[in-house]
C-alpha atoms as a PDB file:
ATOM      1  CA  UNK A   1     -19.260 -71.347-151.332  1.00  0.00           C
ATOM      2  CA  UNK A   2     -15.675 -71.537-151.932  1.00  0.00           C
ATOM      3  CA  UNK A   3     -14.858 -70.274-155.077  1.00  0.00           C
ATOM      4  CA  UNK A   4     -13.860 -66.787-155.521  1.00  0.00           C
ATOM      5  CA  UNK A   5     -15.113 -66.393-159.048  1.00  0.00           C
ATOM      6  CA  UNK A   6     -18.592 -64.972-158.223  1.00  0.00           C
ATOM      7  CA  UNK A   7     -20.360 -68.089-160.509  1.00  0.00           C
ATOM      8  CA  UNK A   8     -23.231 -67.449-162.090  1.00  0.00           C
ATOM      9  CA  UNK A   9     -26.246 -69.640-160.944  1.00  0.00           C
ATOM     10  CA  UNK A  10     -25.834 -71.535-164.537  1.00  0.00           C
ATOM     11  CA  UNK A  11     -22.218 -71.962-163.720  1.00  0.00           C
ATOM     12  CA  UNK A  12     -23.087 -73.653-160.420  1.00  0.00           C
ATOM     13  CA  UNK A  13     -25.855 -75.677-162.503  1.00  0.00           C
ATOM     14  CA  UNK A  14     -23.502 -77.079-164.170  1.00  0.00           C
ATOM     15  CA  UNK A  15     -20.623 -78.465-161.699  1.00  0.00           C
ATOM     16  CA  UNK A  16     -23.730 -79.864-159.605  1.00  0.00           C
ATOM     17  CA  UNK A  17     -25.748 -81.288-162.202  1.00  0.00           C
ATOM     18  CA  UNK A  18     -22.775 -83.707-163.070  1.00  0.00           C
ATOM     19  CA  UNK A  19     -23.527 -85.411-159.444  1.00  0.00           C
ATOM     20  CA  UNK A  20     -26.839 -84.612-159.522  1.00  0.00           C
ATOM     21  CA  UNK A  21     -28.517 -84.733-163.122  1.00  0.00           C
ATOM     22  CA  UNK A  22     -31.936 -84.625-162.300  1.00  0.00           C
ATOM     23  CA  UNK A  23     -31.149 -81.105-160.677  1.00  0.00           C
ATOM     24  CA  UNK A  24     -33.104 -77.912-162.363  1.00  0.00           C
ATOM     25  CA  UNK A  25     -31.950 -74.704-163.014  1.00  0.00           C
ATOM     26  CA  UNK A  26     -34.851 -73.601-160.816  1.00  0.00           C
ATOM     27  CA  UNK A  27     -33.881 -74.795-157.968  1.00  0.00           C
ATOM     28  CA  UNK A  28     -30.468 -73.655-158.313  1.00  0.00           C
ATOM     29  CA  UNK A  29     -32.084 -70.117-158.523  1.00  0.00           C
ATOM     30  CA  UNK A  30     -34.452 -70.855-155.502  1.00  0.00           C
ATOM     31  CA  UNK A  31     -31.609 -72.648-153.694  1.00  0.00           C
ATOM     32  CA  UNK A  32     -28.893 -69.072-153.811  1.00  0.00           C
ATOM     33  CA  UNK A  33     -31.707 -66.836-153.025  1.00  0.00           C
ATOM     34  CA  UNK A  34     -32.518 -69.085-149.928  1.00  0.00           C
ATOM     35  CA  UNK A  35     -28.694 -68.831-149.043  1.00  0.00           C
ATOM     36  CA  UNK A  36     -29.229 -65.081-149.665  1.00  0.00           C
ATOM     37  CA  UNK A  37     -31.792 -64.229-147.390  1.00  0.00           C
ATOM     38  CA  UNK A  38     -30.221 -66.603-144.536  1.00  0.00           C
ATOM     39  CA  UNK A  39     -27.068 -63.803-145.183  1.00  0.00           C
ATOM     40  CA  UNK A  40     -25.397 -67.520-145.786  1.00  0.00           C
ATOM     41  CA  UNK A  41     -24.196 -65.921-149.861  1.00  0.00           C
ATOM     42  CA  UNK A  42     -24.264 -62.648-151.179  1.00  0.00           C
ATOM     43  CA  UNK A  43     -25.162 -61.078-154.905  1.00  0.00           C
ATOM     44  CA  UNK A  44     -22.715 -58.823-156.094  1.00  0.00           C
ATOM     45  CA  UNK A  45     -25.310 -57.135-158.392  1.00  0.00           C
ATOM     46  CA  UNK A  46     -28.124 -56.278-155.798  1.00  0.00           C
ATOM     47  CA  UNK A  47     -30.554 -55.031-158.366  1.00  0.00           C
ATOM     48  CA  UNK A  48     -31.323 -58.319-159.662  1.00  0.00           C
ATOM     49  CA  UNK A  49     -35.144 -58.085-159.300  1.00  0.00           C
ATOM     50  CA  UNK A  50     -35.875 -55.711-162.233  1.00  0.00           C
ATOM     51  CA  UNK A  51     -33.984 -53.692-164.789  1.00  0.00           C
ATOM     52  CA  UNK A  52     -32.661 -50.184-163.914  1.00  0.00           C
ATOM     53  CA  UNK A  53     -31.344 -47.625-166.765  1.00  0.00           C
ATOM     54  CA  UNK A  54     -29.412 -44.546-166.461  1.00  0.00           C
ATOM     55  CA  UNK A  55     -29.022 -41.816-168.649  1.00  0.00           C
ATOM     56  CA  UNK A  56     -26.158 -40.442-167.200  1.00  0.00           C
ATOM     57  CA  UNK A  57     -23.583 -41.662-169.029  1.00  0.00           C
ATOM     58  CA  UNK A  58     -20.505 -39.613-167.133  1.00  0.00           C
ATOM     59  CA  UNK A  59     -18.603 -41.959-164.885  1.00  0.00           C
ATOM     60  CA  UNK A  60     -20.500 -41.627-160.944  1.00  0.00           C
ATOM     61  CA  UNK A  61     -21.537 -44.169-158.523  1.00  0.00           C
ATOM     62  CA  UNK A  62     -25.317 -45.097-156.817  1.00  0.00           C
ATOM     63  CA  UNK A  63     -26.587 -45.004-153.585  1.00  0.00           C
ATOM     64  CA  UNK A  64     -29.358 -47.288-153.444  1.00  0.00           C
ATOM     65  CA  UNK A  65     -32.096 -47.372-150.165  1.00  0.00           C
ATOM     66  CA  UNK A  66     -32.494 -51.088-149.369  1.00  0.00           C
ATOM     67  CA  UNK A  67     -35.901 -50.798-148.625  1.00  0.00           C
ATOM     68  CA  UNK A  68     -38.125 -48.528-151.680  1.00  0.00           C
ATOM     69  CA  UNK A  69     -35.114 -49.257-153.973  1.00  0.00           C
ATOM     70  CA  UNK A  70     -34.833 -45.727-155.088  1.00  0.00           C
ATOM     71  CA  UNK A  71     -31.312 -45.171-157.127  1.00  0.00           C
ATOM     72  CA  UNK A  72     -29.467 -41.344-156.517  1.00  0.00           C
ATOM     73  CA  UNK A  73     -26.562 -40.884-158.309  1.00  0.00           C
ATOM     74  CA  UNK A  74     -23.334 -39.966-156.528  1.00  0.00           C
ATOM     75  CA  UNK A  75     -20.508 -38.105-157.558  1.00  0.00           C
ATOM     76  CA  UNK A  76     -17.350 -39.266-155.367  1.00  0.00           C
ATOM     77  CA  UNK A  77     -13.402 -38.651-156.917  1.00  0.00           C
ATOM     78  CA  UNK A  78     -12.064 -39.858-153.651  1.00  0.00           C
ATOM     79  CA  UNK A  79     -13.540 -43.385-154.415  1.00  0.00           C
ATOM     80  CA  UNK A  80     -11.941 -43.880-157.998  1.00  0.00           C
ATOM     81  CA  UNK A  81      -8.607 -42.841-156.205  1.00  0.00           C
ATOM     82  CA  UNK A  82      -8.818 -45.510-153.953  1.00  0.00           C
ATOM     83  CA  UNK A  83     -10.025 -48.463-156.442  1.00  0.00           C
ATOM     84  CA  UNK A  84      -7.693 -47.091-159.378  1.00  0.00           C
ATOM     85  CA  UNK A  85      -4.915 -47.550-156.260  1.00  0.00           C
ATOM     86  CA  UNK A  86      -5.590 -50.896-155.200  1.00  0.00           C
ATOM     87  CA  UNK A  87      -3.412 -53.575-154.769  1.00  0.00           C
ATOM     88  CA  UNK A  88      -5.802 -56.222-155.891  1.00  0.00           C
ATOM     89  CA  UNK A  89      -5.952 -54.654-159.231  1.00  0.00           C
ATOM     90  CA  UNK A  90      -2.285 -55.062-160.282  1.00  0.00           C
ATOM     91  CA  UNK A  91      -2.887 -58.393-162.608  1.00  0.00           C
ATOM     92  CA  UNK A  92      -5.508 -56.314-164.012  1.00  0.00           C
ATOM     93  CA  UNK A  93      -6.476 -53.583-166.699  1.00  0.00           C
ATOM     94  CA  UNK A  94      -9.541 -51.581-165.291  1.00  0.00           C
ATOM     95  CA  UNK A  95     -12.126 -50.956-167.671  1.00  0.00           C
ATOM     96  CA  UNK A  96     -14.308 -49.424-165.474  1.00  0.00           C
ATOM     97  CA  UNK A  97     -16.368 -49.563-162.289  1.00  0.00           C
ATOM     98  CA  UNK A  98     -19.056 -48.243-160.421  1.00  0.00           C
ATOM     99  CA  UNK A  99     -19.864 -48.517-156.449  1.00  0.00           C
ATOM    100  CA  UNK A 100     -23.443 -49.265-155.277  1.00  0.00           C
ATOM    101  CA  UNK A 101     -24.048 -47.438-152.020  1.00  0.00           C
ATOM    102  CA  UNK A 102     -26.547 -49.430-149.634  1.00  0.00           C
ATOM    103  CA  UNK A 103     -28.345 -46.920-147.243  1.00  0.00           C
ATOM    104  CA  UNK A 104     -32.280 -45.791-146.066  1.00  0.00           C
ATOM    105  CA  UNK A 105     -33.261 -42.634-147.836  1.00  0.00           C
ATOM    106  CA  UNK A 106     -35.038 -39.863-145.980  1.00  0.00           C
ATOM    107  CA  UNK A 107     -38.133 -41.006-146.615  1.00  0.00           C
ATOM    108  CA  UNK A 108     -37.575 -44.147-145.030  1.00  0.00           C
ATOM    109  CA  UNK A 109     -35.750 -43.273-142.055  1.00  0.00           C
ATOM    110  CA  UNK A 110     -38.990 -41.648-141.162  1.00  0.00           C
ATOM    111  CA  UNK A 111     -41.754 -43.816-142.037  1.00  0.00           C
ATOM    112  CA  UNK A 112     -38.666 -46.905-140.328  1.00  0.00           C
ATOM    113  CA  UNK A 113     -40.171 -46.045-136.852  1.00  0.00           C
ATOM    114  CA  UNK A 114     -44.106 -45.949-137.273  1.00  0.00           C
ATOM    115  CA  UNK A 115     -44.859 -49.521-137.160  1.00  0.00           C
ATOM    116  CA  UNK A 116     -44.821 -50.504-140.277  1.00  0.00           C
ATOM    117  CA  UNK A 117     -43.871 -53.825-141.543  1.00  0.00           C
ATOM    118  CA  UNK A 118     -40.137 -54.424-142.027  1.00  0.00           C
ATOM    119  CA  UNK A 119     -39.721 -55.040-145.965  1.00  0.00           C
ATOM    120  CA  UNK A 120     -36.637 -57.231-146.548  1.00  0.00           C
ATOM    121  CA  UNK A 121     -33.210 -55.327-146.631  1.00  0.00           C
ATOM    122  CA  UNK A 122     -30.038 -56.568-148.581  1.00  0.00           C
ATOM    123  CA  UNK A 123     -27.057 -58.373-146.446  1.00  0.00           C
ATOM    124  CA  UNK A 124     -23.896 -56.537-145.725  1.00  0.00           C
END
């Protein structure tokens, strides 16, 4: 919880399993998506759950609804003026990025408010 590397889950296998060596990989896993859902940790790549390609191969961004998971692609200059500006990247030499947009589409604004089940949505 304190590093700010972003570990993998194998990285944090490993530092643990030296205390604890009958630890598993698995429950490292089951342990950081626990810590997940209780919005105690975060992923940095939200899209862990399956495989998504693109085609598009021209620099853009994604907007992403957090509950049906459907992927639009975004075109946004103002955003790579602000990250290609930022102070945090000064020890740095970008290679590239791309910002994932968390939002409800259209379709699921409307459906939000008929009483169906709340599917689970992605932490801030």
């Amino acid at each position: 919880m304190e590093s700010e590397a972003h570990p993998r889950a194998e990285e944090i296998y490993a530092k643990v399993r030296r205390e604890q060596p009958s630890l598993s990989l698995a429950t490292v896993h089951r342990t950081l998506e626990l810590l997940c859902e209780a919005g105690e940790a975060g992923k940095v790549t939200p899209l862990h759950d399956s495989a998504r390609y693109d085609g598009n191969l021209d620099p853009h961004h994604h907007v992403i609804c957090v509950r049906c998971r459907r992927i639009a692609d975004v075109q946004a200059p103002e955003f790579e003026r602000l990250i290609e500006a930022s102070p945090g990247l000064a020890d740095f030499r970008l290679l590239g990025y791309a910002v994932e947009i968390r939002a409800l589409c259209r379709n699921c604004q409307r459906s939000s408010g008929r009483g169906r089940a709340k599917q689970a949505e992605w932490p801030n």
